[in-house]
C-alpha atoms as a PDB file:
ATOM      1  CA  UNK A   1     -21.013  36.068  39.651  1.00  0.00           C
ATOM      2  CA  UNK A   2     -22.328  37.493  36.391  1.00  0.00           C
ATOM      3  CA  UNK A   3     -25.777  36.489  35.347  1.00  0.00           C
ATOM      4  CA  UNK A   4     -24.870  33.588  33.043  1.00  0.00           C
ATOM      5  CA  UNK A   5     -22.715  31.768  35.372  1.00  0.00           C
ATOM      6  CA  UNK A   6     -25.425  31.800  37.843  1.00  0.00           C
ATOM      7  CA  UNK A   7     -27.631  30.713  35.119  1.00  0.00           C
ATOM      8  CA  UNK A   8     -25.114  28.243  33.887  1.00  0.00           C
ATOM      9  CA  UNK A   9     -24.442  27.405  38.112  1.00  0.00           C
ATOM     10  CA  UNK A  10     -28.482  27.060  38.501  1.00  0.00           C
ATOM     11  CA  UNK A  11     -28.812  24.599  35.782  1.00  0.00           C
ATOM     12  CA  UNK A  12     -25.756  22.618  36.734  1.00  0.00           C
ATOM     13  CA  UNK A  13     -27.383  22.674  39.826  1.00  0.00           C
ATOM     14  CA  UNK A  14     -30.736  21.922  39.121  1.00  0.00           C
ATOM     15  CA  UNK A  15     -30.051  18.621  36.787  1.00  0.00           C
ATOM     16  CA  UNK A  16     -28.023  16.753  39.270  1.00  0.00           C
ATOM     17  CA  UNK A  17     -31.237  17.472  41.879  1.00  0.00           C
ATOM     18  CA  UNK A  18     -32.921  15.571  38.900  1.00  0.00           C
ATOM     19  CA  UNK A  19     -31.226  13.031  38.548  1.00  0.00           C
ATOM     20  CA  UNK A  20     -30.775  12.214  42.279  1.00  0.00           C
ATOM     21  CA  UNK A  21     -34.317  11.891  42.752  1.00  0.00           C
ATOM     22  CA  UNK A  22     -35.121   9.946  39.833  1.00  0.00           C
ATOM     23  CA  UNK A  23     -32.210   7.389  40.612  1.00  0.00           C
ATOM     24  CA  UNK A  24     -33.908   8.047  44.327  1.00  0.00           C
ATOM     25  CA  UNK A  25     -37.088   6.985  43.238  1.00  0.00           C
ATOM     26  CA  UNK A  26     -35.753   4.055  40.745  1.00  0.00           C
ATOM     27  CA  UNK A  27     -37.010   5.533  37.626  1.00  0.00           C
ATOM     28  CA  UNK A  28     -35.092   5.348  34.644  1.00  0.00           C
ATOM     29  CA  UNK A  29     -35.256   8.579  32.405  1.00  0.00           C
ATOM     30  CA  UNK A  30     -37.911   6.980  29.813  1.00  0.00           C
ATOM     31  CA  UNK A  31     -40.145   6.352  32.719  1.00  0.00           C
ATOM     32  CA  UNK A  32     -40.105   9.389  34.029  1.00  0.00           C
ATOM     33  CA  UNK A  33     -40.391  11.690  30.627  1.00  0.00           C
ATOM     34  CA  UNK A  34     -43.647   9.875  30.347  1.00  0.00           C
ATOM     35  CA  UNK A  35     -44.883   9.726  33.706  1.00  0.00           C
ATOM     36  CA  UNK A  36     -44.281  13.990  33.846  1.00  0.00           C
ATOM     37  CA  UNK A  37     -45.432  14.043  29.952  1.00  0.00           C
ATOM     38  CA  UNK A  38     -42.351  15.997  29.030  1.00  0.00           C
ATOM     39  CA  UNK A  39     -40.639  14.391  25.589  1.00  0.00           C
ATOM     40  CA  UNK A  40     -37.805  12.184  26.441  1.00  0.00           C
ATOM     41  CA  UNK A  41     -35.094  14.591  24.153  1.00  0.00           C
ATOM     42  CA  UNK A  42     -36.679  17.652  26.296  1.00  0.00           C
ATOM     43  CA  UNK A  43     -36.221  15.774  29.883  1.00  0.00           C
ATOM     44  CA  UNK A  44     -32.696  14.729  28.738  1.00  0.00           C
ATOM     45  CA  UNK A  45     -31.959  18.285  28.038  1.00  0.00           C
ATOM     46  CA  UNK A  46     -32.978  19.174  31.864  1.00  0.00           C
ATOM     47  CA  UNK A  47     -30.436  16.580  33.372  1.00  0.00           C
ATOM     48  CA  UNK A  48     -27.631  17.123  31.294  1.00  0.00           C
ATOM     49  CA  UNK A  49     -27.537  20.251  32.897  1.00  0.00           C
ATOM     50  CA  UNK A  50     -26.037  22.862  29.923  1.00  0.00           C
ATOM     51  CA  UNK A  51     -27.577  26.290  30.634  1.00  0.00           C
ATOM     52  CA  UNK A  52     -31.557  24.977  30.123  1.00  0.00           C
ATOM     53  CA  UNK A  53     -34.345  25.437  33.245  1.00  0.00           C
ATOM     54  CA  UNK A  54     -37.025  24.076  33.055  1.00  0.00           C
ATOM     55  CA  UNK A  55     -40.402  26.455  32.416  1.00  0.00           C
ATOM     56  CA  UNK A  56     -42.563  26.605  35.592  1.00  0.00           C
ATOM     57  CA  UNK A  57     -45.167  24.332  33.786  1.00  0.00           C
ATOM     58  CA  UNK A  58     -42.338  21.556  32.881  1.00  0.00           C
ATOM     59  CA  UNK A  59     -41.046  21.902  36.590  1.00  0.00           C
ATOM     60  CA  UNK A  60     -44.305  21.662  38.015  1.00  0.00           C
ATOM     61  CA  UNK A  61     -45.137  18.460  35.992  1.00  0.00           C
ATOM     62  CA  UNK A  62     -41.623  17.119  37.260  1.00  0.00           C
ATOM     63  CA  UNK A  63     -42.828  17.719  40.632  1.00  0.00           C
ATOM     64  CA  UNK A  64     -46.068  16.033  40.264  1.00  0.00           C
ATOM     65  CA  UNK A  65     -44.384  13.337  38.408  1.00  0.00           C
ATOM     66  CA  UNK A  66     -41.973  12.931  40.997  1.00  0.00           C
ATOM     67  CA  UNK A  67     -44.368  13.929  43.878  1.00  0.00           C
ATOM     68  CA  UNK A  68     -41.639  15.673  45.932  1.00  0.00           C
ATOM     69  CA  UNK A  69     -41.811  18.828  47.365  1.00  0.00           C
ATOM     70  CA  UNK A  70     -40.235  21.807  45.265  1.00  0.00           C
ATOM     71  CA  UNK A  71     -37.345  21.765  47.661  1.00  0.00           C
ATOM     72  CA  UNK A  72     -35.927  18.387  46.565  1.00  0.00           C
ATOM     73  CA  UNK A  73     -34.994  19.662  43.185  1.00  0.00           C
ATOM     74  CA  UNK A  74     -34.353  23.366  43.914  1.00  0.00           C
ATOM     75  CA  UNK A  75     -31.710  22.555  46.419  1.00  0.00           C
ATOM     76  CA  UNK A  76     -29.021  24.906  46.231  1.00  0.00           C
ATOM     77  CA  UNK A  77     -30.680  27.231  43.904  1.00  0.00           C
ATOM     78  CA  UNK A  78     -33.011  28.831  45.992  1.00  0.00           C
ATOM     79  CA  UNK A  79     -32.279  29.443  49.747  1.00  0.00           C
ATOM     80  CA  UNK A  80     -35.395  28.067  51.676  1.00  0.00           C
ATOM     81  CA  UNK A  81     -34.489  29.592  55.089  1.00  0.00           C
ATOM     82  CA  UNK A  82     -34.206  32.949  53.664  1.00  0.00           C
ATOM     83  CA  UNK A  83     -37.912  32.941  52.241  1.00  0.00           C
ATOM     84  CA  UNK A  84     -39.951  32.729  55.452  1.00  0.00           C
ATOM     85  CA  UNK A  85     -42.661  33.981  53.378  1.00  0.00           C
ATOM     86  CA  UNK A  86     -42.532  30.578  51.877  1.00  0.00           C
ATOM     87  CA  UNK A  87     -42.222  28.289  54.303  1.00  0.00           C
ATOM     88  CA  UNK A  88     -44.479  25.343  54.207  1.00  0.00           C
ATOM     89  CA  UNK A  89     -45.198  26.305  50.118  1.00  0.00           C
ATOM     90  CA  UNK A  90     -43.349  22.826  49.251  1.00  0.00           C
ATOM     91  CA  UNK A  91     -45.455  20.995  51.466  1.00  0.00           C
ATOM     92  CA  UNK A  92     -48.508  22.482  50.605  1.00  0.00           C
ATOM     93  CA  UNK A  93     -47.642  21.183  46.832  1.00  0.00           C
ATOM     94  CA  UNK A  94     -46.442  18.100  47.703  1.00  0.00           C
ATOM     95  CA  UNK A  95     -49.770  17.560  49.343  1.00  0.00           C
ATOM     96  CA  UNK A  96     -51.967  18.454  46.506  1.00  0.00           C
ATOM     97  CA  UNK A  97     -53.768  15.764  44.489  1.00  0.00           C
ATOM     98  CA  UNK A  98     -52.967  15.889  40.553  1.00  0.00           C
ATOM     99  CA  UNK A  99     -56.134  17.996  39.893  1.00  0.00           C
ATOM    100  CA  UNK A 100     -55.606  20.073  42.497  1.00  0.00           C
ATOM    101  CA  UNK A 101     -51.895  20.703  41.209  1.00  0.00           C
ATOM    102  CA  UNK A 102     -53.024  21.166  37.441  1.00  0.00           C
ATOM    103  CA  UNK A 103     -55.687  23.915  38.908  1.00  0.00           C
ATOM    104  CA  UNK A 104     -52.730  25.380  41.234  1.00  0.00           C
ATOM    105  CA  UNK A 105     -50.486  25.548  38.163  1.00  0.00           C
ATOM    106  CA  UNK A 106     -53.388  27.207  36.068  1.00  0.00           C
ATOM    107  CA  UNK A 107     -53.744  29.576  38.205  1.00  0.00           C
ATOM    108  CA  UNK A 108     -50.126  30.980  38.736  1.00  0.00           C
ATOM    109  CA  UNK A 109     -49.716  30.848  35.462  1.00  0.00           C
ATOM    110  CA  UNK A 110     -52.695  33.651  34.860  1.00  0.00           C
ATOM    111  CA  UNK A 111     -50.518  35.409  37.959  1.00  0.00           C
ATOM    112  CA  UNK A 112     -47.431  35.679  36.148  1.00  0.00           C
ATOM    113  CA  UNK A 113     -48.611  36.802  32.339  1.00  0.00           C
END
């Protein structure tokens, strides 16, 4: 698979993970674009799915937002059993308190400039 298909597949991908957990969680779309501070015509773009990912800073509000671990809306895109380097890095998130996620996020973000 060429590199936009899997880009294309990834987003597909990604969106319907969205959207299961929000419905999961009972949230409608409004609700959760302001609860993860994202605009409401940028979170739409993330669940309809066509070719956009989220930046690490957008996914990691949708995560604290959401408070699921990483995993939840990743399925399919990235192979969890493969990255035993990883394991337990969801849960670790999951666990973190909103400060504690904003300071986590701050400082991968200073990792990957």
């Amino acid at each position: 698979m060429d590199e936009k298909m899997q880009l294309a597949e990834w987003s597909r991908l990604f969106a319907e993970n969205l959207m299961a957990e929000r419905k999961r969680q009972g949230l409608t779309m409004e609700e959760l674009s302001e609860k993860s501070q994202l605009s409401l015509s940028h979170y739409r773009t993330l669940e309809k799915g066509d070719g956009h990912f989220p930046s690490f800073p957008a996914l990691v509000k949708l995560l604290s937002a959401l408070r699921c671990a990483p995993t939840r809306l990743l399925k399919g895109i990235v192979d969890w059993n493969e990255l035993d380097e990883y394991r337990g890095l969801s849960e670790r998130f999951s666990g973190l308190k909103p400060h504690q996620l904003k300071k986590a996020n701050e400082m991968l973000d200073v990792m990957f400039r």
